[in-house]
PDB file of N, CA and C in Angstrom:
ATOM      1  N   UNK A   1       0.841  -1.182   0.000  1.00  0.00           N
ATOM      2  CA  UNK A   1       0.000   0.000   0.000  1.00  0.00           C
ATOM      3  C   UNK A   1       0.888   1.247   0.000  1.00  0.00           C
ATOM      4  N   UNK A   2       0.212   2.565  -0.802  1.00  0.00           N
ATOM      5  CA  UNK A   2       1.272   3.293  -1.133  1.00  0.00           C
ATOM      6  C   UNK A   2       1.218   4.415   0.312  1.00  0.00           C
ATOM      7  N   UNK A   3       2.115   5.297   0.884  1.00  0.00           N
ATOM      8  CA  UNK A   3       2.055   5.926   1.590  1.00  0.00           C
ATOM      9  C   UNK A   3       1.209   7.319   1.290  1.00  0.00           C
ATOM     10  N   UNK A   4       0.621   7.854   1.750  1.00  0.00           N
ATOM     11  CA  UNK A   4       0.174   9.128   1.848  1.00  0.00           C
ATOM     12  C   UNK A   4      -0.263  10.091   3.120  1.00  0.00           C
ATOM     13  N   UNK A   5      -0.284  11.040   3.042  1.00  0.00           N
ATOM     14  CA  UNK A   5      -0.340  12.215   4.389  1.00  0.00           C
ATOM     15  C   UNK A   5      -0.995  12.341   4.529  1.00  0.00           C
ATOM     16  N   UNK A   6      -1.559  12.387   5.909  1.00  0.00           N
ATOM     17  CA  UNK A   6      -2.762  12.597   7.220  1.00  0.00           C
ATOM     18  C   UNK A   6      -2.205  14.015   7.830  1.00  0.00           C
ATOM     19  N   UNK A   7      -2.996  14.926   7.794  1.00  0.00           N
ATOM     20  CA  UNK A   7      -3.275  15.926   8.769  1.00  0.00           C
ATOM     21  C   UNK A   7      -3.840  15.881   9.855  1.00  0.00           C
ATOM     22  N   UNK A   8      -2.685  15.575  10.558  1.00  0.00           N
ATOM     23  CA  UNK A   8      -3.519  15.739  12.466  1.00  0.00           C
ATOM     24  C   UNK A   8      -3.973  16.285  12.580  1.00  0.00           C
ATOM     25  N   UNK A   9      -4.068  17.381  12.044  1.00  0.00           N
ATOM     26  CA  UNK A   9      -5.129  18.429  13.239  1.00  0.00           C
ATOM     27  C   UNK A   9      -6.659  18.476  12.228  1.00  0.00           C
ATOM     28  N   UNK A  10      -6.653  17.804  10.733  1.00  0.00           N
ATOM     29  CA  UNK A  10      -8.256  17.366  10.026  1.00  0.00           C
ATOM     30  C   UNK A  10      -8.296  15.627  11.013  1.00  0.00           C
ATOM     31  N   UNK A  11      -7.496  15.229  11.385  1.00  0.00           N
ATOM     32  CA  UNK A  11      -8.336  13.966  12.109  1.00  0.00           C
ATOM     33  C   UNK A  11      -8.843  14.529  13.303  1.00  0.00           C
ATOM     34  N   UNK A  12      -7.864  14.901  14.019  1.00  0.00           N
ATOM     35  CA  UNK A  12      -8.456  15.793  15.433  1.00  0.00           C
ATOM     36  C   UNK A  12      -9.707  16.431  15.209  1.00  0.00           C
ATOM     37  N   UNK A  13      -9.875  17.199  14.469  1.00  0.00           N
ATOM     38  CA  UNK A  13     -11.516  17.985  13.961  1.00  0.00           C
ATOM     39  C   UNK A  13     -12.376  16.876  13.660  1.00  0.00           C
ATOM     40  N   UNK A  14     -11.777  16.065  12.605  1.00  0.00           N
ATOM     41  CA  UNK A  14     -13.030  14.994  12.381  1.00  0.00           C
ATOM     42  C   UNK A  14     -13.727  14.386  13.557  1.00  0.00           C
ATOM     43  N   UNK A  15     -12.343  13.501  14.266  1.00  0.00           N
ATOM     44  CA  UNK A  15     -12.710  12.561  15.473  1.00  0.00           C
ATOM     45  C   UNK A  15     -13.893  13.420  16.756  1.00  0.00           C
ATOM     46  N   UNK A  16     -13.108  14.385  17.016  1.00  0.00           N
ATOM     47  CA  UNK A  16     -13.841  15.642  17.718  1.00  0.00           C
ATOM     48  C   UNK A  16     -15.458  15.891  17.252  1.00  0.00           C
ATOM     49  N   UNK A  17     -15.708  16.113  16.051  1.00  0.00           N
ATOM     50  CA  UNK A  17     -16.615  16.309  15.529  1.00  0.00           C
ATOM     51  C   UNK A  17     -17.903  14.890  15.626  1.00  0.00           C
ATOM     52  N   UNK A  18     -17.224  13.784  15.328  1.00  0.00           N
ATOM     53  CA  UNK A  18     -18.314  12.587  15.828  1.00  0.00           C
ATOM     54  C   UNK A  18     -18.455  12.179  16.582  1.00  0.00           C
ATOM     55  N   UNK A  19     -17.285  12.460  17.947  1.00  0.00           N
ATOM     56  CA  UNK A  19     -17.901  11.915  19.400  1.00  0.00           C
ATOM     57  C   UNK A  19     -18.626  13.362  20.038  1.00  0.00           C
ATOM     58  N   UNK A  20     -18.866  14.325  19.171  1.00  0.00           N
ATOM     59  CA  UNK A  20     -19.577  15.465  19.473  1.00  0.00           C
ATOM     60  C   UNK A  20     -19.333  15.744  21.094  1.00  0.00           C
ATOM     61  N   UNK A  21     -17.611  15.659  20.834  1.00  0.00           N
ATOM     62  CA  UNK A  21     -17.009  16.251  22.250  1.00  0.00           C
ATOM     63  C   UNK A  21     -16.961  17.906  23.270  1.00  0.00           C
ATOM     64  N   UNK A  22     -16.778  17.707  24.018  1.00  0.00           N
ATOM     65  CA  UNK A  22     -16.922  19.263  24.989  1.00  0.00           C
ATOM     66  C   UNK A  22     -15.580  19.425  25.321  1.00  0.00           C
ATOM     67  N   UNK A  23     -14.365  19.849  24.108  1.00  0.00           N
ATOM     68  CA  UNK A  23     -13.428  19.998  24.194  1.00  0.00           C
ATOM     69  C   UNK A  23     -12.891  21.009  23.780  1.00  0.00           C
ATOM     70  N   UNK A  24     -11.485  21.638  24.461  1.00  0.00           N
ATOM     71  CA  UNK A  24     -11.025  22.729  24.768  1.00  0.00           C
ATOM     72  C   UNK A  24      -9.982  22.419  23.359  1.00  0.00           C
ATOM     73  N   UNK A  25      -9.693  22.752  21.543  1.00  0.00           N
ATOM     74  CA  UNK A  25      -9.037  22.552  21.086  1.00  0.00           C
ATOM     75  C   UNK A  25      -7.954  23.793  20.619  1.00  0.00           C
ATOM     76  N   UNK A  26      -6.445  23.510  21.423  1.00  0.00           N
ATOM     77  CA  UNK A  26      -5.924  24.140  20.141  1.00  0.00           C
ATOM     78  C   UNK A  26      -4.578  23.700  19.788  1.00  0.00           C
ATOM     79  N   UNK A  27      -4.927  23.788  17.758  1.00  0.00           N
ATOM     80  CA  UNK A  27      -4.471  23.114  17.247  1.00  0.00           C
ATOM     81  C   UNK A  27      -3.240  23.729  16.221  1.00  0.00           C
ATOM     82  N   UNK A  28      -2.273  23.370  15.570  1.00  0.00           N
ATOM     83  CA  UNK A  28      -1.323  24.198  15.284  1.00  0.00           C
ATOM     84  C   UNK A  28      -1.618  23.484  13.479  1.00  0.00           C
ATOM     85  N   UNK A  29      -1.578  24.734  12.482  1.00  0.00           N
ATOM     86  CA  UNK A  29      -1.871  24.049  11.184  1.00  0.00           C
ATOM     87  C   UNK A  29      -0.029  23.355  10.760  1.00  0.00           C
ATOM     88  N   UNK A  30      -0.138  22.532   9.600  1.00  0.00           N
ATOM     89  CA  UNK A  30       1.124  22.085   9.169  1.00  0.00           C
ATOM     90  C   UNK A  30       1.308  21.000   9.991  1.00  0.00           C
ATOM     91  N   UNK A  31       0.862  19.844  10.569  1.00  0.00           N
ATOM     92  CA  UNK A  31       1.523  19.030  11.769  1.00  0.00           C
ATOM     93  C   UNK A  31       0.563  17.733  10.635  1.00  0.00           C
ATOM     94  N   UNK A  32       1.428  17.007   9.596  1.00  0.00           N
ATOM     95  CA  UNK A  32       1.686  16.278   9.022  1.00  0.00           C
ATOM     96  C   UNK A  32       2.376  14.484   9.202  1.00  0.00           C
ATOM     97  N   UNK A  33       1.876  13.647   9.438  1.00  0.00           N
ATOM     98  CA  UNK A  33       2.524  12.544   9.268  1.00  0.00           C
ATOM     99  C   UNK A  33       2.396  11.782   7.867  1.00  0.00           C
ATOM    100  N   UNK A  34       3.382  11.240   7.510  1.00  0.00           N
ATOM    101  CA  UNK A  34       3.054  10.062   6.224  1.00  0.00           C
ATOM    102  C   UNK A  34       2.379   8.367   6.716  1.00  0.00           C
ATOM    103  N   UNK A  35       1.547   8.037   6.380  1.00  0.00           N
ATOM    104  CA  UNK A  35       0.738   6.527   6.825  1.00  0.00           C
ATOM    105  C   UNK A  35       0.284   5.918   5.818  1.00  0.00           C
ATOM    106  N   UNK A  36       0.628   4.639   5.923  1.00  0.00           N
ATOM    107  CA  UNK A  36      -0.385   3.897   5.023  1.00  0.00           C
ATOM    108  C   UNK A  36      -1.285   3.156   5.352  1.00  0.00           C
ATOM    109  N   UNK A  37      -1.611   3.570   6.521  1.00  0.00           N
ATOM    110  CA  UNK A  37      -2.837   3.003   7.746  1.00  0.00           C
ATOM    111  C   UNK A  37      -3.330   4.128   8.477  1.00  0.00           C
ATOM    112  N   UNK A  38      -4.336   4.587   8.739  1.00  0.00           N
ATOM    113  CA  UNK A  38      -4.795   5.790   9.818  1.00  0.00           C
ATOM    114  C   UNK A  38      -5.405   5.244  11.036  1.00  0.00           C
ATOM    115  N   UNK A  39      -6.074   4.201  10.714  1.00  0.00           N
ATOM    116  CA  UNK A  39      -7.184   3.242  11.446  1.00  0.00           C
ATOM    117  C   UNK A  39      -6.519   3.208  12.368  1.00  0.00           C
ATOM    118  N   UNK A  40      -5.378   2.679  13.274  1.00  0.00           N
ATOM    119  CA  UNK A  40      -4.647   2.367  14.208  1.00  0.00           C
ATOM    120  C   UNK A  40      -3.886   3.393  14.994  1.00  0.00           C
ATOM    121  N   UNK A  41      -3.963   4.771  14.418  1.00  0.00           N
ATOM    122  CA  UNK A  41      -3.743   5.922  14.975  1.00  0.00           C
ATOM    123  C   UNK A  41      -5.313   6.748  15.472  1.00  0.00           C
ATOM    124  N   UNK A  42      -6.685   6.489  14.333  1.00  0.00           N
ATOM    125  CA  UNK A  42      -7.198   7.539  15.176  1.00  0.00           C
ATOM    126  C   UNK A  42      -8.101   6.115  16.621  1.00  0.00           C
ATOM    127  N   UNK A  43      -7.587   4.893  16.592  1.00  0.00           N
ATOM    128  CA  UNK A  43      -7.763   4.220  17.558  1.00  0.00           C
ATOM    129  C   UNK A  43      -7.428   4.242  18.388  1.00  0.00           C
ATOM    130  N   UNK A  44      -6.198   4.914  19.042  1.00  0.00           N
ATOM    131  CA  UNK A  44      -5.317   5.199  19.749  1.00  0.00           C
ATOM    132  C   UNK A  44      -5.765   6.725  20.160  1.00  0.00           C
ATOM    133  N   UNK A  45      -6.064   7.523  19.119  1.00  0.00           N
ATOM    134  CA  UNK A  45      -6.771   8.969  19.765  1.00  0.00           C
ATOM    135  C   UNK A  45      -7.638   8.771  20.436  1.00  0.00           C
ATOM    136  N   UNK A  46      -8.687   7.366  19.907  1.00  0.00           N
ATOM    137  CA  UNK A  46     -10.041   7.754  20.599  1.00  0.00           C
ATOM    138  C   UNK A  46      -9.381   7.010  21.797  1.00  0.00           C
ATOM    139  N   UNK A  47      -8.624   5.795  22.046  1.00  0.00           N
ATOM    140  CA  UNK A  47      -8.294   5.277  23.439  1.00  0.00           C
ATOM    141  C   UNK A  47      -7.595   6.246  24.220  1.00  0.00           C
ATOM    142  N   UNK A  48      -7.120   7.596  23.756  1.00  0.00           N
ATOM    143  CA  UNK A  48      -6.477   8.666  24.607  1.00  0.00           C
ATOM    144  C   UNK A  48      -7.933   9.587  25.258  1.00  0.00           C
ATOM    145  N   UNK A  49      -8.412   9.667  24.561  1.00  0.00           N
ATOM    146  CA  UNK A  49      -9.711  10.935  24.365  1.00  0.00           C
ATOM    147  C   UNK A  49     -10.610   9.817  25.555  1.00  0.00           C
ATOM    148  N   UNK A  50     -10.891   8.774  25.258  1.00  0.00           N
ATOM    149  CA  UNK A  50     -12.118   7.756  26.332  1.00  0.00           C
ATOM    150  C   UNK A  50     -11.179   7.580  27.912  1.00  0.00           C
ATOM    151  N   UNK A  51      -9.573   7.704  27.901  1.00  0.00           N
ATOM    152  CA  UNK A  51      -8.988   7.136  29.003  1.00  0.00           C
ATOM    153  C   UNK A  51      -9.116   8.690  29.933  1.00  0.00           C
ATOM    154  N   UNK A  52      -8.795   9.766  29.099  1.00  0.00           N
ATOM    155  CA  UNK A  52      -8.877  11.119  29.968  1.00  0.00           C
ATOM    156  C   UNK A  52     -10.277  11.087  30.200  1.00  0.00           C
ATOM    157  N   UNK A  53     -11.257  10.973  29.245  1.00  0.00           N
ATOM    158  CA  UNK A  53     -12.630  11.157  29.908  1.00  0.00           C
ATOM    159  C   UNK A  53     -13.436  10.655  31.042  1.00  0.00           C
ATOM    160  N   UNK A  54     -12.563   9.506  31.557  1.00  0.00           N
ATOM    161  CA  UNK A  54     -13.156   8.809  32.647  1.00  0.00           C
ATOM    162  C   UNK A  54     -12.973   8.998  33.968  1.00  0.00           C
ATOM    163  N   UNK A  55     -11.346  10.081  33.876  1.00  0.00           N
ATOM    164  CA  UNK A  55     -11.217  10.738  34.856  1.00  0.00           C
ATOM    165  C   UNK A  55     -11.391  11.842  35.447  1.00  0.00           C
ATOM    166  N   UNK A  56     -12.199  12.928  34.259  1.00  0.00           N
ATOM    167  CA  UNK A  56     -12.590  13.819  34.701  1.00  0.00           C
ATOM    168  C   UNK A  56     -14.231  14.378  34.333  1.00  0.00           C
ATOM    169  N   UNK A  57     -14.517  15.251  35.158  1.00  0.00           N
ATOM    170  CA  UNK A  57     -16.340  15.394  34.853  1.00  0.00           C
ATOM    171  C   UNK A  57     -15.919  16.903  33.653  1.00  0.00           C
ATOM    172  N   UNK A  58     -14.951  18.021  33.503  1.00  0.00           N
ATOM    173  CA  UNK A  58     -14.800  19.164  32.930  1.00  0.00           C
ATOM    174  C   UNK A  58     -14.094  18.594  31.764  1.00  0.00           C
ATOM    175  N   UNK A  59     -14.365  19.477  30.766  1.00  0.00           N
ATOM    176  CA  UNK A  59     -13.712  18.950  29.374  1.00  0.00           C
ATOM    177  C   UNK A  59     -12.174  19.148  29.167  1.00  0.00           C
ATOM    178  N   UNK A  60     -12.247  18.545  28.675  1.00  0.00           N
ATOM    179  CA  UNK A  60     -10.470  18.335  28.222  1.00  0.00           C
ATOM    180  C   UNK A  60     -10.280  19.097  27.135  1.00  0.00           C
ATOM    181  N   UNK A  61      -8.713  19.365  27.422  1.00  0.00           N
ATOM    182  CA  UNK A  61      -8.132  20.261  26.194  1.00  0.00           C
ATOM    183  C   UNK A  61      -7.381  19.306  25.452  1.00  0.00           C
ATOM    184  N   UNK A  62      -7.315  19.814  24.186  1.00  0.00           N
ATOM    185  CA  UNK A  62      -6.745  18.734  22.813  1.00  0.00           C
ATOM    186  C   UNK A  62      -5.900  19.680  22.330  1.00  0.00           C
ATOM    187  N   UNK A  63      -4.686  19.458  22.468  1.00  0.00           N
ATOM    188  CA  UNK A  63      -3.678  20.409  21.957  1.00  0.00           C
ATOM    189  C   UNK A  63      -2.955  19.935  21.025  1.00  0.00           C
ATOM    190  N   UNK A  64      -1.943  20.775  19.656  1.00  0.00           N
ATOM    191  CA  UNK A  64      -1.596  19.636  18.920  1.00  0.00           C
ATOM    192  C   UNK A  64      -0.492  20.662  18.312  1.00  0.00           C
ATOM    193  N   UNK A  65       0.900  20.394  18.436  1.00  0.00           N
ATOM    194  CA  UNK A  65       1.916  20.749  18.901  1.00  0.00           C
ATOM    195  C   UNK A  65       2.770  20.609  17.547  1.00  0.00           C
ATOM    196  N   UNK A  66       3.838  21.106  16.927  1.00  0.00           N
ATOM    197  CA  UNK A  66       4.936  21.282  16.158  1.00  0.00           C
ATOM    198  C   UNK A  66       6.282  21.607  16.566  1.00  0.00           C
ATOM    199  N   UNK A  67       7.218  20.949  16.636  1.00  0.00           N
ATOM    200  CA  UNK A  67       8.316  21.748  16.785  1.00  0.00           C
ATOM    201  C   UNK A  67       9.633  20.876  16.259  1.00  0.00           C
ATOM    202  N   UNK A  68      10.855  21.443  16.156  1.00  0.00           N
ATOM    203  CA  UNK A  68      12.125  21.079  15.370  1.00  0.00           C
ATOM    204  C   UNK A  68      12.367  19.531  15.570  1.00  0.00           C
ATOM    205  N   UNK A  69      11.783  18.485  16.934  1.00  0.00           N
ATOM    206  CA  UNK A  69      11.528  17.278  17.359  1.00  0.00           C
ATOM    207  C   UNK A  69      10.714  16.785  16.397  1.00  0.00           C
ATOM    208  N   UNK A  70       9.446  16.858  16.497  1.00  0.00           N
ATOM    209  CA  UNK A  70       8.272  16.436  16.176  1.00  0.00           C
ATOM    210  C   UNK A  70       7.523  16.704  16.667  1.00  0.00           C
ATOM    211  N   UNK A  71       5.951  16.113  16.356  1.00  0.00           N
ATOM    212  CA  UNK A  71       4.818  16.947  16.704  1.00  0.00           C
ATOM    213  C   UNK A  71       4.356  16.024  17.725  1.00  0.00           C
ATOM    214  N   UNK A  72       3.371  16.730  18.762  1.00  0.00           N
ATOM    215  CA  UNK A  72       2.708  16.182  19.974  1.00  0.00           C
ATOM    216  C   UNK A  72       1.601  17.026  20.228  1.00  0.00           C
ATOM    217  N   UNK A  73       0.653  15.516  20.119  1.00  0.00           N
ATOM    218  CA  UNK A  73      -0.636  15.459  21.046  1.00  0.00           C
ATOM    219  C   UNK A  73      -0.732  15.509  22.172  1.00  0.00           C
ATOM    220  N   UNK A  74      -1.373  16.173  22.926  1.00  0.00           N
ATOM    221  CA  UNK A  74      -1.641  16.705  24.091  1.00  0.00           C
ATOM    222  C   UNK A  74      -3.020  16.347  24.554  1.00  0.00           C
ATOM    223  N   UNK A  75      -3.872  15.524  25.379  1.00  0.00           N
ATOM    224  CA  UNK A  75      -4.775  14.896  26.052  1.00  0.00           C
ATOM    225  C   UNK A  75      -4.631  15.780  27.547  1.00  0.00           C
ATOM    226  N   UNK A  76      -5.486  16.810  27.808  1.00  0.00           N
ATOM    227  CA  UNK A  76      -5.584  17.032  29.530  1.00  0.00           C
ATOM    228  C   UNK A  76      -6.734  17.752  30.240  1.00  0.00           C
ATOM    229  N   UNK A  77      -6.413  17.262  31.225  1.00  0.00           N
ATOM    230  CA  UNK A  77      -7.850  17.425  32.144  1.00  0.00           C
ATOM    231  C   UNK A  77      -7.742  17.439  33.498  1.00  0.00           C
ATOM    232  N   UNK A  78      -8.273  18.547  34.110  1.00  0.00           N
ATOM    233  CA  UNK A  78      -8.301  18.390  35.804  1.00  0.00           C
ATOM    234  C   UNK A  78      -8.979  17.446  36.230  1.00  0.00           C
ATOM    235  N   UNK A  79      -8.383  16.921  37.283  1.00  0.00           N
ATOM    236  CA  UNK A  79      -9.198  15.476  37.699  1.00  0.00           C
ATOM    237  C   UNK A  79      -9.055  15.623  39.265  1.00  0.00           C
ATOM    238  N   UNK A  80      -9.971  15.139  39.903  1.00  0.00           N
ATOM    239  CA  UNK A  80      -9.787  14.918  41.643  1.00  0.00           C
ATOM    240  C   UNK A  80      -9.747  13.693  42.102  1.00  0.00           C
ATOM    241  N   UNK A  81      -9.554  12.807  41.075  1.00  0.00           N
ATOM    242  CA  UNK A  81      -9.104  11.030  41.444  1.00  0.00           C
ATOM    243  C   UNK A  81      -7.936  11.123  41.474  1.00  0.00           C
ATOM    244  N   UNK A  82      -6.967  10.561  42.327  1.00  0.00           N
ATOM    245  CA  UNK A  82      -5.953   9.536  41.936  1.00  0.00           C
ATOM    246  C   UNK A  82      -5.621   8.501  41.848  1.00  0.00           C
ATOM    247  N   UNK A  83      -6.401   7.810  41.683  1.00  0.00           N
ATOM    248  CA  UNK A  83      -5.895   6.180  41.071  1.00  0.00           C
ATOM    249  C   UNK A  83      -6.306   6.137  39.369  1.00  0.00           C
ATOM    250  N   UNK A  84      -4.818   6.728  38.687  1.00  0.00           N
ATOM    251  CA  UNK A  84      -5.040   6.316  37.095  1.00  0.00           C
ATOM    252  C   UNK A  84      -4.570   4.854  36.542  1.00  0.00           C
ATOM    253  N   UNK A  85      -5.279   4.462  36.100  1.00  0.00           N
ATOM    254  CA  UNK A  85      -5.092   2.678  35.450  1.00  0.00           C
ATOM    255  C   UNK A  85      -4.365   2.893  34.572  1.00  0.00           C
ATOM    256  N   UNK A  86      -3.791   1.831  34.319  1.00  0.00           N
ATOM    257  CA  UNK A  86      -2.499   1.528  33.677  1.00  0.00           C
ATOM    258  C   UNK A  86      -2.741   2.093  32.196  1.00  0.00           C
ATOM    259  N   UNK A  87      -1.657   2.233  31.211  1.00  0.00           N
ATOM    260  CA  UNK A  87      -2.357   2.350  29.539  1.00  0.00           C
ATOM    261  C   UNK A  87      -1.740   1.126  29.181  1.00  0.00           C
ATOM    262  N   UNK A  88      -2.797   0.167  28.798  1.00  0.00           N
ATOM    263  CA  UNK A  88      -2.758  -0.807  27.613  1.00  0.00           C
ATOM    264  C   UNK A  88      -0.842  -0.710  26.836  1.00  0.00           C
ATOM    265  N   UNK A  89      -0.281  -1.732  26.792  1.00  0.00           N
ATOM    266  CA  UNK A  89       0.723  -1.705  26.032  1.00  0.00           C
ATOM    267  C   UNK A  89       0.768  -1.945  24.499  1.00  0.00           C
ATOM    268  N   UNK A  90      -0.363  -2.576  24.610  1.00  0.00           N
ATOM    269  CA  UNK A  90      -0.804  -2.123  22.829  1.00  0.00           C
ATOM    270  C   UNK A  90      -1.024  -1.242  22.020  1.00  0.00           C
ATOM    271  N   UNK A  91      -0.837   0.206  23.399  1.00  0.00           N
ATOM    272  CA  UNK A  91      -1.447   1.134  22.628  1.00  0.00           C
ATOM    273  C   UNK A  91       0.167   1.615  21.982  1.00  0.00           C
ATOM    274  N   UNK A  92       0.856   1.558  22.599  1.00  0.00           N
ATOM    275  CA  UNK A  92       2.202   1.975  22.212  1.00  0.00           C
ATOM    276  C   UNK A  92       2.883   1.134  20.905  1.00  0.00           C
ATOM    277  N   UNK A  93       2.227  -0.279  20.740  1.00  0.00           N
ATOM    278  CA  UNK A  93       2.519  -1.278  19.763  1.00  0.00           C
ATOM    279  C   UNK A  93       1.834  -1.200  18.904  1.00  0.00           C
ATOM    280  N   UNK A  94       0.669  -0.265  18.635  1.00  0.00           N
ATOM    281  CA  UNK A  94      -0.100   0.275  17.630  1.00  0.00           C
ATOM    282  C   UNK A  94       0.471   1.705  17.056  1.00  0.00           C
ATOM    283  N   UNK A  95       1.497   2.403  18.093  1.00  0.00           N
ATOM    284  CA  UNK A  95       1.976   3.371  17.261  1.00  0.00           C
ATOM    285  C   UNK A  95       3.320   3.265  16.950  1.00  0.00           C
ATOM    286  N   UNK A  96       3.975   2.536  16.669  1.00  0.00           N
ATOM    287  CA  UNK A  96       5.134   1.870  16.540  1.00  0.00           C
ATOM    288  C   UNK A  96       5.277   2.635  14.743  1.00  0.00           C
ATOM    289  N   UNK A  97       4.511   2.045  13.962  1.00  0.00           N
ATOM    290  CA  UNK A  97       4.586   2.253  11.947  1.00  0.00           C
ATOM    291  C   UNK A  97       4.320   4.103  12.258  1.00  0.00           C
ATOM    292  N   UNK A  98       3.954   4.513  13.253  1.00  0.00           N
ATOM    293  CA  UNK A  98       3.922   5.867  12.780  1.00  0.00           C
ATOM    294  C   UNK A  98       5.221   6.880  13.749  1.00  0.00           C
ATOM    295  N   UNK A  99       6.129   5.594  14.441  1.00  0.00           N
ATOM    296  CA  UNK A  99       7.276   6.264  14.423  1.00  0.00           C
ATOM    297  C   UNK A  99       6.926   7.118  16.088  1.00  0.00           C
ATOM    298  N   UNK A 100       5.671   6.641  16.701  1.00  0.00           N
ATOM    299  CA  UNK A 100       4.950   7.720  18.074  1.00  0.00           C
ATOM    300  C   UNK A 100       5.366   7.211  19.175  1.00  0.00           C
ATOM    301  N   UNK A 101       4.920   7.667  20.248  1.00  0.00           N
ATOM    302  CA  UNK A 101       4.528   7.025  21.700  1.00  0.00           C
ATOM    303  C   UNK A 101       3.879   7.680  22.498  1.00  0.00           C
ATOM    304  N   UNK A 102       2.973   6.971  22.997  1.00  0.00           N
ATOM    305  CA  UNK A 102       2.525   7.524  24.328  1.00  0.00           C
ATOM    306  C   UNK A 102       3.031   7.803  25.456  1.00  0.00           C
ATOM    307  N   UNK A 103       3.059   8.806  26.181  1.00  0.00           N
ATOM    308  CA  UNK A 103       3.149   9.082  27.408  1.00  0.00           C
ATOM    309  C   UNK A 103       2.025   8.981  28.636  1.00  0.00           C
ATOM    310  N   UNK A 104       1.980   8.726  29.805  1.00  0.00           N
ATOM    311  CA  UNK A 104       1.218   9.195  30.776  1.00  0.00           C
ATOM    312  C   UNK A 104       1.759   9.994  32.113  1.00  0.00           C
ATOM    313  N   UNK A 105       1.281  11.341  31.826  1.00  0.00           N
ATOM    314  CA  UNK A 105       1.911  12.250  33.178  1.00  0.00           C
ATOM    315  C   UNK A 105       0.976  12.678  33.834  1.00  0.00           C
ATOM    316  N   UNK A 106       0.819  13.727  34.604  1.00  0.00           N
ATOM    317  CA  UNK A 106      -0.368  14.651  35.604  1.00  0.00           C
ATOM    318  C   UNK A 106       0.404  14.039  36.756  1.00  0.00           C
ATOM    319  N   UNK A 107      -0.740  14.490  37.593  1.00  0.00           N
ATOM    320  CA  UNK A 107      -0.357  14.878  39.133  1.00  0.00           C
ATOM    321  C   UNK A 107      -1.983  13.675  39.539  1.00  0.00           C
ATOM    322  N   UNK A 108      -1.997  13.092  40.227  1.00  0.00           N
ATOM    323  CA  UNK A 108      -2.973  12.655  40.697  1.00  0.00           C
ATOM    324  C   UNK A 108      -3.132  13.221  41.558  1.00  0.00           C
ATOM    325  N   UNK A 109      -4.821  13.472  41.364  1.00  0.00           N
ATOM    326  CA  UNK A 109      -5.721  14.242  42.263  1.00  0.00           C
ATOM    327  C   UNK A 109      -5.786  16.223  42.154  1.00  0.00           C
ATOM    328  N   UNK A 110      -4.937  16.190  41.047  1.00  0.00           N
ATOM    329  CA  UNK A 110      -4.915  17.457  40.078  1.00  0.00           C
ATOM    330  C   UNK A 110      -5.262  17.492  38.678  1.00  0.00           C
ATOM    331  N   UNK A 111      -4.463  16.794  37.511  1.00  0.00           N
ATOM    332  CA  UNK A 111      -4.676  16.880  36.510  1.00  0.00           C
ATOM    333  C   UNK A 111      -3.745  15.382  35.998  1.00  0.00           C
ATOM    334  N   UNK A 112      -4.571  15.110  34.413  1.00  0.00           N
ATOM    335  CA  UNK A 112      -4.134  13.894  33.919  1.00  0.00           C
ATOM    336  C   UNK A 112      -3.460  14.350  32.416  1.00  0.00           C
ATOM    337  N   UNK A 113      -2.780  13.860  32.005  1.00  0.00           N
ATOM    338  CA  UNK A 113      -2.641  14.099  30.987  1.00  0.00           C
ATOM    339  C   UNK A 113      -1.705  12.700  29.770  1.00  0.00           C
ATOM    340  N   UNK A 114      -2.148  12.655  28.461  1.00  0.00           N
ATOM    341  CA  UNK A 114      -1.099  11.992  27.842  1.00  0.00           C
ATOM    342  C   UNK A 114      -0.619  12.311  26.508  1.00  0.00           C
ATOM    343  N   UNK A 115       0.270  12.055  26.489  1.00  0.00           N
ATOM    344  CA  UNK A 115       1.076  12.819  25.212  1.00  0.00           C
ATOM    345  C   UNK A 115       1.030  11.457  24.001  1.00  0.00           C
ATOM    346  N   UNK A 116       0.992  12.066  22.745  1.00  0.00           N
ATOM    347  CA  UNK A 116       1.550  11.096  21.847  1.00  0.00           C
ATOM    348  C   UNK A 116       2.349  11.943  20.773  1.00  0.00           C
ATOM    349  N   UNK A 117       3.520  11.518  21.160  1.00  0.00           N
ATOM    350  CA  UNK A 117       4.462  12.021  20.512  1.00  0.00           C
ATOM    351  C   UNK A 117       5.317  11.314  19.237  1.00  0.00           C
ATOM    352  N   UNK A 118       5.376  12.216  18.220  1.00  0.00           N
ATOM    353  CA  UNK A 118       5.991  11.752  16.815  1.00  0.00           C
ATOM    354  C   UNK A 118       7.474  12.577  16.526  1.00  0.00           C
ATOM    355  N   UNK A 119       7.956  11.166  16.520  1.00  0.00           N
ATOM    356  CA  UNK A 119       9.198  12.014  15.913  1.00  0.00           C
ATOM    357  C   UNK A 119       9.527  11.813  14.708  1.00  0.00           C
ATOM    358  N   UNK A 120      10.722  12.976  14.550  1.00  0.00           N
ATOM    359  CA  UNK A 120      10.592  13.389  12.901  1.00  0.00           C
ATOM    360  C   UNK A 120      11.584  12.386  12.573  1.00  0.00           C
TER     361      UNK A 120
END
């Protein structure tokens, strides 16, 4: 299958747009990957977007990042739980062909957050 370019920040709008989310977006234009699969990346958005949502009742911000590294997704949300569950290691073995990874940081019992980061 031949490669072609996905605009993060038209999946971010799309995905956003059909879980008809209450989210805080901002997004930076130009933040480009090459794929010859998308399916397994915006699976991984929505498992970022459903894992922050469970920990907080206020909407989350979707941030979406550029710089001389690579680009990063940004998942965050104030939360007053701290017990965050583990992330799936598949999710990181699903972004493997696009070169990403997930992170999980925050503060429990403040804010959650996870990154998926691409490098160039």
């Amino acid at each position: 299958m031949e490669k072609g370019s996905v605009d993060l920040r038209d999946l971010i709008l799309m995905i956003n747009e059909q879980k008809q989310m209450n989210a805080n977006l901002a997004l930076e234009f130009d933040c480009v990957i090459e794929t010859d699969d998308v399916k397994p990346l915006v699976k991984v958005i929505n498992y970022a977007i459903n894992y922050v949502n469970q920990l907080t009742d206020q909407p989350q911000q979707i941030s979406l990042n550029s710089t001389m590294s690579g680009i990063t997704i940004s998942f965050t949300a104030f939360t007053v739980l701290s017990d965050f569950s583990v992330i799936s290691p598949q999710v990181n073995e699903a972004l493997v062909p696009y070169n990403a990874l997930l992170e999980q940081k925050g503060e429990p019992g403040k804010y959650i957050q996870l990154l998926i980061s691409f490098k160039k």
